[in-house]
PDB file of N, CA and C in Angstrom:
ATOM      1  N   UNK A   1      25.420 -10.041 -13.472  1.00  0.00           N
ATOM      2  CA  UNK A   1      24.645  -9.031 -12.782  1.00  0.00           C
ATOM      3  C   UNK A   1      25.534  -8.436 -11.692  1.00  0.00           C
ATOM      4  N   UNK A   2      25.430  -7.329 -11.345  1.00  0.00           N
ATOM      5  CA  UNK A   2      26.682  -6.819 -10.441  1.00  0.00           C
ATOM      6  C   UNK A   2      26.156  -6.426  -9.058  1.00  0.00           C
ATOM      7  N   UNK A   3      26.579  -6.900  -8.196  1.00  0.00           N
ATOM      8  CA  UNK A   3      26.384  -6.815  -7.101  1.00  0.00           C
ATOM      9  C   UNK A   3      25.450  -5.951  -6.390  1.00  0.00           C
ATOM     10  N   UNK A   4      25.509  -4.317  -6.623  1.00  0.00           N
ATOM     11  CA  UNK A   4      25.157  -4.018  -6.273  1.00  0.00           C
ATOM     12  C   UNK A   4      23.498  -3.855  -6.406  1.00  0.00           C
ATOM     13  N   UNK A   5      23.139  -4.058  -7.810  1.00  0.00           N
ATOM     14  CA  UNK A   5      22.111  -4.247  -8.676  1.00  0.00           C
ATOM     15  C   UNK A   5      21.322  -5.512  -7.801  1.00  0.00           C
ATOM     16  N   UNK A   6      21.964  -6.863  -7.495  1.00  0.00           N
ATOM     17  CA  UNK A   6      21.495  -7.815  -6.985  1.00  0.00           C
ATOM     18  C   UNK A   6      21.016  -7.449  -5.343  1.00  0.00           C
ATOM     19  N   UNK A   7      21.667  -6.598  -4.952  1.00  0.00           N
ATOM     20  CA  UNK A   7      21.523  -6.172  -3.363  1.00  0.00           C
ATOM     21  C   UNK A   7      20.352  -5.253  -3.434  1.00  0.00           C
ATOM     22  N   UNK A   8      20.391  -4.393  -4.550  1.00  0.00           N
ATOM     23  CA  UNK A   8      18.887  -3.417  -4.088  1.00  0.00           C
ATOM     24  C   UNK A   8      17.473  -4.093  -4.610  1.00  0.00           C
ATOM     25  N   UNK A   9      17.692  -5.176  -5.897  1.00  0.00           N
ATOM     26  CA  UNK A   9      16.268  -5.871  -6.344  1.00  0.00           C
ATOM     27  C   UNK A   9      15.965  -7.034  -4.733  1.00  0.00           C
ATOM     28  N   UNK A  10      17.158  -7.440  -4.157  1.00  0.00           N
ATOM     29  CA  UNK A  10      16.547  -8.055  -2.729  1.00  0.00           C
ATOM     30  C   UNK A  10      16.195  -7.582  -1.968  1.00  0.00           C
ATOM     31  N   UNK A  11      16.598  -6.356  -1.970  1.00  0.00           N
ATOM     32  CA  UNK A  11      16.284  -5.104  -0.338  1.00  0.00           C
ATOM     33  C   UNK A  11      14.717  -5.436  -1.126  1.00  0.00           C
ATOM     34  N   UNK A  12      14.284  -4.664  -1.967  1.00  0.00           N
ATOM     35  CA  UNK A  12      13.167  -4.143  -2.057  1.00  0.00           C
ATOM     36  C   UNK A  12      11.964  -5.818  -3.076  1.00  0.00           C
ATOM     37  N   UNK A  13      12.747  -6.304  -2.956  1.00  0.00           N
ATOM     38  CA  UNK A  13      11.831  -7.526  -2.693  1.00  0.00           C
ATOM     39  C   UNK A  13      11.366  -7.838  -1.356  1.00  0.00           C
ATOM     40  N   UNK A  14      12.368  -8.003  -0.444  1.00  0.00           N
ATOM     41  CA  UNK A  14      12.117  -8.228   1.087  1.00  0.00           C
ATOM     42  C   UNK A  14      10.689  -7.327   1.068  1.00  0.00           C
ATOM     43  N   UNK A  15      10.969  -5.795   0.716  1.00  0.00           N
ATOM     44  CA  UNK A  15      10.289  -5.063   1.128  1.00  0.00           C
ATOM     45  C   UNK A  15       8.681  -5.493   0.642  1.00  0.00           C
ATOM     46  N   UNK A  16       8.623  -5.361  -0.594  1.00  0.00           N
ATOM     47  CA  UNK A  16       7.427  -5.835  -1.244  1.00  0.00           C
ATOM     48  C   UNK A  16       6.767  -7.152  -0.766  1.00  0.00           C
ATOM     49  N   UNK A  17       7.220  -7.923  -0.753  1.00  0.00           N
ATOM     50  CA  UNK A  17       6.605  -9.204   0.157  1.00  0.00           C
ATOM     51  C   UNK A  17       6.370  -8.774   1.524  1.00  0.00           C
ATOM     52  N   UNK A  18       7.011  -8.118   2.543  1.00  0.00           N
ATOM     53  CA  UNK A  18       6.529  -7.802   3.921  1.00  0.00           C
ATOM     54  C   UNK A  18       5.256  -7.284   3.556  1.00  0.00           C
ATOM     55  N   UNK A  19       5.578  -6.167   3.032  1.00  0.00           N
ATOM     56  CA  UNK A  19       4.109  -5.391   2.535  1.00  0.00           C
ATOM     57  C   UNK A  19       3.060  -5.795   2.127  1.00  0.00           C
ATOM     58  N   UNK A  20       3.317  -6.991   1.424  1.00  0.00           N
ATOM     59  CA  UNK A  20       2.257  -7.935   0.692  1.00  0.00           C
ATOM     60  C   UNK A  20       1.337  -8.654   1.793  1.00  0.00           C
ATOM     61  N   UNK A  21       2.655  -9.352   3.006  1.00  0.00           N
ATOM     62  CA  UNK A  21       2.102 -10.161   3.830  1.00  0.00           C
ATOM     63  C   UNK A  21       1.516  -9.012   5.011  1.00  0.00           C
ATOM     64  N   UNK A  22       1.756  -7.670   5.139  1.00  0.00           N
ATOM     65  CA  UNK A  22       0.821  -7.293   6.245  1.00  0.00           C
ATOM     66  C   UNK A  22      -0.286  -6.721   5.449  1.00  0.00           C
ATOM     67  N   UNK A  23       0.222  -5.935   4.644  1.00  0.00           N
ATOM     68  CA  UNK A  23      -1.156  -5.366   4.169  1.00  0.00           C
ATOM     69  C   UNK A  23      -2.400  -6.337   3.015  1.00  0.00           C
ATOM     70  N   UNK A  24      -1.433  -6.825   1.982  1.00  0.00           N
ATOM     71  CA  UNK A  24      -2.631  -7.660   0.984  1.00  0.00           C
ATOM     72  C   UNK A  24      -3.315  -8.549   1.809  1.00  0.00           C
ATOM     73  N   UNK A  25      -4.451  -8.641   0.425  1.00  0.00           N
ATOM     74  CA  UNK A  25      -5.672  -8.949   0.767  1.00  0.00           C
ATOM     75  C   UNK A  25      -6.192 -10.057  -0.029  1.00  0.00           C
ATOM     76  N   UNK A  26      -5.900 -10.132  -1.352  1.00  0.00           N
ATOM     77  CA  UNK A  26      -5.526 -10.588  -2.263  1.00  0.00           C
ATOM     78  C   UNK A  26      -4.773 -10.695  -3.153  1.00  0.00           C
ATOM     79  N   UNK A  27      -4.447 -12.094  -3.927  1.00  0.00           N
ATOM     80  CA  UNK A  27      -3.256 -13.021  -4.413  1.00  0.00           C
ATOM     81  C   UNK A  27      -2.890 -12.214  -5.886  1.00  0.00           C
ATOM     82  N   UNK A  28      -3.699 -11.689  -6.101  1.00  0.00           N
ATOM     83  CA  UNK A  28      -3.542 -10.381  -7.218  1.00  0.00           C
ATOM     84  C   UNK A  28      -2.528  -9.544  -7.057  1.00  0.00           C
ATOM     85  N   UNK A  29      -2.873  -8.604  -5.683  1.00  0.00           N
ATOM     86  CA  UNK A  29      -2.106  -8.086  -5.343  1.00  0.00           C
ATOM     87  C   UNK A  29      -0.549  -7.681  -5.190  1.00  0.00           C
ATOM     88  N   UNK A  30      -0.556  -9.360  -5.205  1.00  0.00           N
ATOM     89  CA  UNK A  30       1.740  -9.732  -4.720  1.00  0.00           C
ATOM     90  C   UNK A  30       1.914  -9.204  -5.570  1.00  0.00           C
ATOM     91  N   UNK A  31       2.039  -9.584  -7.087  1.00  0.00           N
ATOM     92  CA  UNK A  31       2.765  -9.263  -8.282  1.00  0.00           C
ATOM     93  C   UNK A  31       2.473  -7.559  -8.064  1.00  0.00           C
ATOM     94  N   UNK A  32       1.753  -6.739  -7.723  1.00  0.00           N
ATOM     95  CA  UNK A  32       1.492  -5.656  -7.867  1.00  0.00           C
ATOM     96  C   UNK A  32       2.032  -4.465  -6.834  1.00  0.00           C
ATOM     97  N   UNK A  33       1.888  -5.139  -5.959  1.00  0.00           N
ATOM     98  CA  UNK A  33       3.170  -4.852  -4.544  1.00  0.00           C
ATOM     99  C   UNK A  33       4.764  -5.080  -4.440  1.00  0.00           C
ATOM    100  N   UNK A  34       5.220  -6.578  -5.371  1.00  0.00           N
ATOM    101  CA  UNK A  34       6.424  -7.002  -5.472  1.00  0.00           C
ATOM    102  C   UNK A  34       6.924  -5.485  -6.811  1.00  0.00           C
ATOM    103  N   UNK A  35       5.814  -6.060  -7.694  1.00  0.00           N
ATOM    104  CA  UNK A  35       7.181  -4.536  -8.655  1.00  0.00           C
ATOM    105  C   UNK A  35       6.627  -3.225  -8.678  1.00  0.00           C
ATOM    106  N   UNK A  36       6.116  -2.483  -7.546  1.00  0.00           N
ATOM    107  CA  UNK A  36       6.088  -1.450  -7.379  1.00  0.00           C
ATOM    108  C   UNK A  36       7.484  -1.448  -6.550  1.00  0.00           C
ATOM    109  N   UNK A  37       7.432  -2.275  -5.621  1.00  0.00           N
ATOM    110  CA  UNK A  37       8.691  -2.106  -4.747  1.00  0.00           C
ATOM    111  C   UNK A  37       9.964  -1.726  -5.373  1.00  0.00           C
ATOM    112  N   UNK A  38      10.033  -2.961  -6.204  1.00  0.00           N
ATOM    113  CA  UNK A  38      11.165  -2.515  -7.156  1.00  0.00           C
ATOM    114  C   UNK A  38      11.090  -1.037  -7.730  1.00  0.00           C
ATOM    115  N   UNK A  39      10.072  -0.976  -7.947  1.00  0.00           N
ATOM    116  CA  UNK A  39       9.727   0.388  -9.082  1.00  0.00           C
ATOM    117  C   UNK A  39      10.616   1.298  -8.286  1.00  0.00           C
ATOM    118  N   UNK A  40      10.240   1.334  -7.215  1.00  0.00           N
ATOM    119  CA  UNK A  40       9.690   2.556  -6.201  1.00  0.00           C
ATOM    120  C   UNK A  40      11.403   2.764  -5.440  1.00  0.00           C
ATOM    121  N   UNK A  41      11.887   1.684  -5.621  1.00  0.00           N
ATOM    122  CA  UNK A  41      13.328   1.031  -4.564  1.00  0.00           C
ATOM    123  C   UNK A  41      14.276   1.568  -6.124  1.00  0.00           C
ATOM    124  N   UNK A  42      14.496   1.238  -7.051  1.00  0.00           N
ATOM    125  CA  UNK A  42      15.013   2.191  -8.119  1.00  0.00           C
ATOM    126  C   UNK A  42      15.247   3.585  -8.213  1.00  0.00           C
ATOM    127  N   UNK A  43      13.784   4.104  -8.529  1.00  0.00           N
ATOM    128  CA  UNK A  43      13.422   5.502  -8.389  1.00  0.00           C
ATOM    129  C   UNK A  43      14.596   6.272  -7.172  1.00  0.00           C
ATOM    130  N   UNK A  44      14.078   5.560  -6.073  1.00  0.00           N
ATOM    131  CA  UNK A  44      14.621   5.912  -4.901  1.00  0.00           C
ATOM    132  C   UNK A  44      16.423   6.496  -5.077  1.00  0.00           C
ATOM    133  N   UNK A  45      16.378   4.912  -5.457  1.00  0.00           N
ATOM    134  CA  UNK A  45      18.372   5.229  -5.891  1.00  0.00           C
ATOM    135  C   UNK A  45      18.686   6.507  -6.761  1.00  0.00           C
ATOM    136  N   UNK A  46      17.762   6.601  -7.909  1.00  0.00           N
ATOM    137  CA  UNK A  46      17.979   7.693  -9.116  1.00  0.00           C
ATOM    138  C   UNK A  46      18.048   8.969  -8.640  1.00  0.00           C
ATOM    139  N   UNK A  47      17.283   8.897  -7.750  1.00  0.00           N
ATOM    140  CA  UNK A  47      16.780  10.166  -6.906  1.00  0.00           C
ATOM    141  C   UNK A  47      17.812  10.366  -5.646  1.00  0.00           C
ATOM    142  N   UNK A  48      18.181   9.909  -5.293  1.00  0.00           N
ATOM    143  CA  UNK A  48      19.704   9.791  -4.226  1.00  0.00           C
ATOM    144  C   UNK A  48      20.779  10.504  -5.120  1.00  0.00           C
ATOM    145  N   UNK A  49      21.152   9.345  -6.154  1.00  0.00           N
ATOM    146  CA  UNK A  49      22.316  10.499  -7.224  1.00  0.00           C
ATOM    147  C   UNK A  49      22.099  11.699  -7.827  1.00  0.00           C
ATOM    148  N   UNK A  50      20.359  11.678  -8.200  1.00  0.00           N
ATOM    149  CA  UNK A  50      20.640  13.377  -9.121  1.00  0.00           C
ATOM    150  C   UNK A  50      20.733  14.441  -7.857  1.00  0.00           C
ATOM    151  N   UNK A  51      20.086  14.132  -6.335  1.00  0.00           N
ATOM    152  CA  UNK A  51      20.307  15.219  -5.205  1.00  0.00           C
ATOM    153  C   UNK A  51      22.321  14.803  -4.705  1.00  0.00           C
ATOM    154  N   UNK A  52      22.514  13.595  -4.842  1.00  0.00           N
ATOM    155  CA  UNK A  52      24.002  13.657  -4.610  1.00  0.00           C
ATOM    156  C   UNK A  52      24.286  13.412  -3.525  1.00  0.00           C
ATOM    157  N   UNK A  53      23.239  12.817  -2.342  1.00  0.00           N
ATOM    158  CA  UNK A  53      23.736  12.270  -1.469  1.00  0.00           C
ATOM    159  C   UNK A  53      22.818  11.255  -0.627  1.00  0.00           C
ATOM    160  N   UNK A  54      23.411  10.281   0.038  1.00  0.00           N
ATOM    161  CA  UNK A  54      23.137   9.375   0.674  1.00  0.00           C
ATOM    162  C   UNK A  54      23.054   9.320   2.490  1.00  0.00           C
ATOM    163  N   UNK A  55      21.558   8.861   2.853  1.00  0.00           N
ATOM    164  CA  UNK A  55      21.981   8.383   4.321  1.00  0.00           C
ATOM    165  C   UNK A  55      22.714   7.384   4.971  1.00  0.00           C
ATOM    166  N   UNK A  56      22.136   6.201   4.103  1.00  0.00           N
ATOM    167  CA  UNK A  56      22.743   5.349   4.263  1.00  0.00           C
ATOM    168  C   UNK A  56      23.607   4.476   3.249  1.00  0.00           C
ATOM    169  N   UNK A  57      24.404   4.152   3.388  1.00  0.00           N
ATOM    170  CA  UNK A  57      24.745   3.364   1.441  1.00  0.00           C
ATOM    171  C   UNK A  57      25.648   2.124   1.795  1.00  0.00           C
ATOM    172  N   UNK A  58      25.160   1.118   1.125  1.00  0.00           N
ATOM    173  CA  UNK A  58      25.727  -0.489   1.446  1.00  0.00           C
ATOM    174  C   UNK A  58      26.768  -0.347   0.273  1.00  0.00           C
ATOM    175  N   UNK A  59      27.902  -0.198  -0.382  1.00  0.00           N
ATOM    176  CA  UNK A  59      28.599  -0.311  -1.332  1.00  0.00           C
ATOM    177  C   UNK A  59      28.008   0.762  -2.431  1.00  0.00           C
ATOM    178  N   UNK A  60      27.288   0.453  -3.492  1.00  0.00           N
ATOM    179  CA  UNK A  60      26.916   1.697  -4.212  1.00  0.00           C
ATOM    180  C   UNK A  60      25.586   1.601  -3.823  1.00  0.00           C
ATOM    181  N   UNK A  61      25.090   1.081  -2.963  1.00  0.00           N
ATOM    182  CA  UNK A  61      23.508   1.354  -3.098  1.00  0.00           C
ATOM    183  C   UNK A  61      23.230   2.096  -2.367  1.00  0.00           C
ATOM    184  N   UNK A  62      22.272   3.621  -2.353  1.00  0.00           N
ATOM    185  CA  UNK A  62      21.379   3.983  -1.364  1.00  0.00           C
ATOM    186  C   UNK A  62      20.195   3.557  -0.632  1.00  0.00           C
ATOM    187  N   UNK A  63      20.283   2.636   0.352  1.00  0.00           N
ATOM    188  CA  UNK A  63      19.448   1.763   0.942  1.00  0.00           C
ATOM    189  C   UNK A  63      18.033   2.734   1.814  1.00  0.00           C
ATOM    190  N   UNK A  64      18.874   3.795   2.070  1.00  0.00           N
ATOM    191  CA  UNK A  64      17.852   4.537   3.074  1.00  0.00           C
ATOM    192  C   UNK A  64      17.000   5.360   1.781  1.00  0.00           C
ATOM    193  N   UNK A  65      17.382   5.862   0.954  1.00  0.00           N
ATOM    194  CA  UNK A  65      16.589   6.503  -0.140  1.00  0.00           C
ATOM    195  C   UNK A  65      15.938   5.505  -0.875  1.00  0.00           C
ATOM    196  N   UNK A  66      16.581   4.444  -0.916  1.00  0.00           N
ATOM    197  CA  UNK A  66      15.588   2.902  -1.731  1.00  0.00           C
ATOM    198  C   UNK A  66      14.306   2.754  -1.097  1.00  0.00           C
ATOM    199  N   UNK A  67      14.787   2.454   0.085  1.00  0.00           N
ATOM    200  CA  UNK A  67      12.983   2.349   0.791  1.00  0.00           C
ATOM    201  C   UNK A  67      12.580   3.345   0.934  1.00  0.00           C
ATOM    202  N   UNK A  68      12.582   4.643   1.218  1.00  0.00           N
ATOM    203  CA  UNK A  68      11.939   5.468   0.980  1.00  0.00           C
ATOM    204  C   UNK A  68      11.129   5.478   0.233  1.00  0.00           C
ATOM    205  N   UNK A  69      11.669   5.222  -1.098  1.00  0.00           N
ATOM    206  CA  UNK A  69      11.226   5.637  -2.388  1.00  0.00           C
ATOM    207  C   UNK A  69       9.589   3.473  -2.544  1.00  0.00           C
ATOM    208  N   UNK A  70      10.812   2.848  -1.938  1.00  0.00           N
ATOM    209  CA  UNK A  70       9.681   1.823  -2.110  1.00  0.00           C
ATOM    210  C   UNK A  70       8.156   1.649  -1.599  1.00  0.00           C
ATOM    211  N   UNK A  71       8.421   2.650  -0.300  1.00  0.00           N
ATOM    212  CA  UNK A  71       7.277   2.955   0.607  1.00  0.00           C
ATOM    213  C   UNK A  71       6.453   3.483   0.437  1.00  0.00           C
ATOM    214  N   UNK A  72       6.865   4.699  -0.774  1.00  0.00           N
ATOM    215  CA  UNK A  72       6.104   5.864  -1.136  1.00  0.00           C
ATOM    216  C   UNK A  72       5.575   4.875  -2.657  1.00  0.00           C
ATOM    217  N   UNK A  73       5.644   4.492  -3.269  1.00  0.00           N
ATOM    218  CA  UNK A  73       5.209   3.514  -4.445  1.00  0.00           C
ATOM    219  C   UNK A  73       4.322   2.569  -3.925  1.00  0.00           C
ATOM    220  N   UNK A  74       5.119   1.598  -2.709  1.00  0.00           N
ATOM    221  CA  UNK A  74       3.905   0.725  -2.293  1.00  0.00           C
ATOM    222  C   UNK A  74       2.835   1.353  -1.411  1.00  0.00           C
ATOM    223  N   UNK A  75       3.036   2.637  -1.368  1.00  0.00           N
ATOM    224  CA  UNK A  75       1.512   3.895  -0.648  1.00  0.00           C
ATOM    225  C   UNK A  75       0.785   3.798  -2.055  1.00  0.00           C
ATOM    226  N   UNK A  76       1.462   4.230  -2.803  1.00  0.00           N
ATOM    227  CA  UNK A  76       0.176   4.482  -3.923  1.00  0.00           C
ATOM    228  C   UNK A  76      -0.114   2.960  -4.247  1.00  0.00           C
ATOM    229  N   UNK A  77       0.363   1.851  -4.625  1.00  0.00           N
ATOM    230  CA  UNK A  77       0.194   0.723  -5.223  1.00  0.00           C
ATOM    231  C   UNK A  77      -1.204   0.276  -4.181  1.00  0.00           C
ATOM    232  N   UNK A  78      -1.229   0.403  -2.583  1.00  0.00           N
ATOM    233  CA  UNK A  78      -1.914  -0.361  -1.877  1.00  0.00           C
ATOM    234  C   UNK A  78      -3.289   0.905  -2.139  1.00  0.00           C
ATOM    235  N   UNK A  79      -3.482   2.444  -2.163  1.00  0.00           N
ATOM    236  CA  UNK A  79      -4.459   3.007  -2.683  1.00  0.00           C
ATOM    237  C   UNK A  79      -4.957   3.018  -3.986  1.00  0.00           C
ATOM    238  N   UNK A  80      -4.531   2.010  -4.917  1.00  0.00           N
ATOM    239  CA  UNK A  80      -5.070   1.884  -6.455  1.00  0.00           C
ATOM    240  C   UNK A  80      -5.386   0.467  -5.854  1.00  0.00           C
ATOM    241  N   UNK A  81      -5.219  -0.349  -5.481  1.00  0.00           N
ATOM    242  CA  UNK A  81      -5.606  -1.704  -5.242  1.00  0.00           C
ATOM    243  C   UNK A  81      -6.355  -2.284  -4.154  1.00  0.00           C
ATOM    244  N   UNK A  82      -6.590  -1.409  -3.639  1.00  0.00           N
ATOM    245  CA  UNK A  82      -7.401  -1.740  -2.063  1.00  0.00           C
ATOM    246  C   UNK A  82      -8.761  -1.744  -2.638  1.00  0.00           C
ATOM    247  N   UNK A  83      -9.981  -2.175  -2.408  1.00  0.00           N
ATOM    248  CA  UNK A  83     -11.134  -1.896  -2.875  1.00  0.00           C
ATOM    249  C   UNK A  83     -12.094  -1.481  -1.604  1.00  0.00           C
ATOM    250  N   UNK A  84     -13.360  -0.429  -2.143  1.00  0.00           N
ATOM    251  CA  UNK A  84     -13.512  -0.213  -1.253  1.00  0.00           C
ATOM    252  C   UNK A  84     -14.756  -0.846  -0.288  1.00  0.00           C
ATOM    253  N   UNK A  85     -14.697  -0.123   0.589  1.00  0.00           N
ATOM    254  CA  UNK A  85     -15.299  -1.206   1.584  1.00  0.00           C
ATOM    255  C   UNK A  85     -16.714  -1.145   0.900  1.00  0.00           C
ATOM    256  N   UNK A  86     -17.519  -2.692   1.789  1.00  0.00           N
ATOM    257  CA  UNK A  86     -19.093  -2.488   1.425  1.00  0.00           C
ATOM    258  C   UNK A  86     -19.738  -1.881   1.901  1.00  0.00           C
ATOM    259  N   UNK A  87     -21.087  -1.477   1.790  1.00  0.00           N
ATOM    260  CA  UNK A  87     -22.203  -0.681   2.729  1.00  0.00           C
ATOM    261  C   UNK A  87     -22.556  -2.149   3.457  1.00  0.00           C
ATOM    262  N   UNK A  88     -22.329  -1.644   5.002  1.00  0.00           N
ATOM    263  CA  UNK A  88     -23.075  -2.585   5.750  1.00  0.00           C
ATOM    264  C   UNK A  88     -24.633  -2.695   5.339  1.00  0.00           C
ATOM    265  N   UNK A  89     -25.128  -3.996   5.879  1.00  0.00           N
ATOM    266  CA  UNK A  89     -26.294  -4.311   5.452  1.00  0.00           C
ATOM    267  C   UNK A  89     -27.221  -3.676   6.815  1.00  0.00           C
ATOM    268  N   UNK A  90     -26.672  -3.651   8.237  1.00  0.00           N
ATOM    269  CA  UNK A  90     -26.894  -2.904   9.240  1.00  0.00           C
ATOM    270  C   UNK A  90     -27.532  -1.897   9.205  1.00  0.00           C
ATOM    271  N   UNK A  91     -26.498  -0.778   8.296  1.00  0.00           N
ATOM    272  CA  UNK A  91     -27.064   0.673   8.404  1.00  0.00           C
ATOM    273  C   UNK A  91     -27.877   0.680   7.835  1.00  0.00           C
ATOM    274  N   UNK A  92     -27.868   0.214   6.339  1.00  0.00           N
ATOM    275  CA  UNK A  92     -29.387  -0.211   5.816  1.00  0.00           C
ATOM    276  C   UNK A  92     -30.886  -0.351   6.708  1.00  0.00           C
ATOM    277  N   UNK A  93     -30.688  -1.531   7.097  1.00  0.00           N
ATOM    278  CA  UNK A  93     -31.389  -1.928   7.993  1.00  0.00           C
ATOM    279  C   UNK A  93     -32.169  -0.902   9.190  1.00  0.00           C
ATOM    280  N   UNK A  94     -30.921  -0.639  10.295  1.00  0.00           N
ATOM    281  CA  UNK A  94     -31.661   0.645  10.764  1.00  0.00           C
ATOM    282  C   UNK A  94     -31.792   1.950  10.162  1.00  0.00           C
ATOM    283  N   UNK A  95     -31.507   2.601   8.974  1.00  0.00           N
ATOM    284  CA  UNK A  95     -32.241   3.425   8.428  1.00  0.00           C
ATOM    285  C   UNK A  95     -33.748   2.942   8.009  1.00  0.00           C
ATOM    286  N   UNK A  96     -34.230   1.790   7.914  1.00  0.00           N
ATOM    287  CA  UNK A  96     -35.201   1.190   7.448  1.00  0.00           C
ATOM    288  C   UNK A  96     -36.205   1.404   8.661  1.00  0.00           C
ATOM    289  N   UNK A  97     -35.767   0.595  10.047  1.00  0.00           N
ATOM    290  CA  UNK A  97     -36.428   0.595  11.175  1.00  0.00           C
ATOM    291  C   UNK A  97     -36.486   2.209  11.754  1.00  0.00           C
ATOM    292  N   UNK A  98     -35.936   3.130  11.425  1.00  0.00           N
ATOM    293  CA  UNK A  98     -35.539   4.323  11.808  1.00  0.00           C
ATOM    294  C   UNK A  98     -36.590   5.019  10.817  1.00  0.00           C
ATOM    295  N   UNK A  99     -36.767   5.129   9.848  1.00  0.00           N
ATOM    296  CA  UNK A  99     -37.833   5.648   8.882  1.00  0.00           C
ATOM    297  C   UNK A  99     -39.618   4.964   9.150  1.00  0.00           C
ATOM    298  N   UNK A 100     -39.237   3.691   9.190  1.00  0.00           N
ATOM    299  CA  UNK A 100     -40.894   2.791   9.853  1.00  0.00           C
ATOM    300  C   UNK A 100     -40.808   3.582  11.648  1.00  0.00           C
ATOM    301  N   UNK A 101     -40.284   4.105  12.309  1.00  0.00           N
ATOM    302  CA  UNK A 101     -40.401   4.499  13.665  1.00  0.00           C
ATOM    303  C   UNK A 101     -40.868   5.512  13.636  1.00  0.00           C
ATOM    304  N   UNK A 102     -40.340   6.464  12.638  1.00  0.00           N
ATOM    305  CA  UNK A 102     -41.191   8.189  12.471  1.00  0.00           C
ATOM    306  C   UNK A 102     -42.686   8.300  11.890  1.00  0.00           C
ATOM    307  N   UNK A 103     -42.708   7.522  10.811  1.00  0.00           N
ATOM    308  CA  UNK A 103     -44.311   7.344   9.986  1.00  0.00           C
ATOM    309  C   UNK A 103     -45.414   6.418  11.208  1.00  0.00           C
ATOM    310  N   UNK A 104     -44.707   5.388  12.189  1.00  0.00           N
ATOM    311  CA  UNK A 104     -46.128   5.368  13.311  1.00  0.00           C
ATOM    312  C   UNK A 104     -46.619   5.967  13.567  1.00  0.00           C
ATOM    313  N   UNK A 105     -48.168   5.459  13.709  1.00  0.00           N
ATOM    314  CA  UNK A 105     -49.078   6.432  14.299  1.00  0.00           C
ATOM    315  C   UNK A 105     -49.369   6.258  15.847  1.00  0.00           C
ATOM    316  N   UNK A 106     -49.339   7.245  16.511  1.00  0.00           N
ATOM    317  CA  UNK A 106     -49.933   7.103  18.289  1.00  0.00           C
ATOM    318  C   UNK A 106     -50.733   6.135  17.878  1.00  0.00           C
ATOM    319  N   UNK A 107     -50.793   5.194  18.899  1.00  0.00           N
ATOM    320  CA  UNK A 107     -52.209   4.406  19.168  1.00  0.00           C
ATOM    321  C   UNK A 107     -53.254   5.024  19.774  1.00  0.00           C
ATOM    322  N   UNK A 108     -54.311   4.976  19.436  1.00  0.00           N
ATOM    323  CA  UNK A 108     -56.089   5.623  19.616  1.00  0.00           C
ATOM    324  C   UNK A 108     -56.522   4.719  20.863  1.00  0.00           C
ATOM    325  N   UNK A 109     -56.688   5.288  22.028  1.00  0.00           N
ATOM    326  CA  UNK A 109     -57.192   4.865  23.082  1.00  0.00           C
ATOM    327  C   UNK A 109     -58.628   4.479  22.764  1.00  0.00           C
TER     328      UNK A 109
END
């Protein structure tokens, strides 16, 4: 495996696990965060050579276009996998007490 190949699947492992550990939620998730990263940390590189240039570059890798590209993958990966929130049982609730408050009747002296 050649070096440089081994240096960008670790960059963007690092990356995918950070991501995993601030944002996931669930154990599902890792595997789904870990190879988007990659996905996304690839892409990144491909996309560095066909524009032809680099910000930053460790030997052949474009590191600053890698994460870029991993960030923007693990954006979409964490909006396909996030679920969404519940309806509080609260608002429920006072819409309930809020609807029984309008239908009282004055009390009859």
């Amino acid at each position: 495996m050649s070096p440089g190949l081994l240096l960008a699947l670790t960059l963007a492992s690092i990356v995918g696990l950070l991501f995993h550990s601030l944002f996931g939620r669930r154990l599902w998730q890792f595997p789904v965060y870990w190879a988007a990263a990659i996905i996304g940390f690839l892409a990144g590189e491909i996309a560095s050579g066909v524009v032809g240039g680099a910000l930053l570059r460790i030997g052949t890798v474009p590191v600053a276009e890698g994460l870029a590209g991993a960030l923007v993958a693990l954006a979409i990966g964490w909006l396909l996998t996030t679920p969404a929130p519940p309806r509080s049982r609260r608002r429920v609730a006072d819409t309930r007490r809020a609807s029984m408050l309008r239908h009282r009747r004055a009390p009859v002296d």
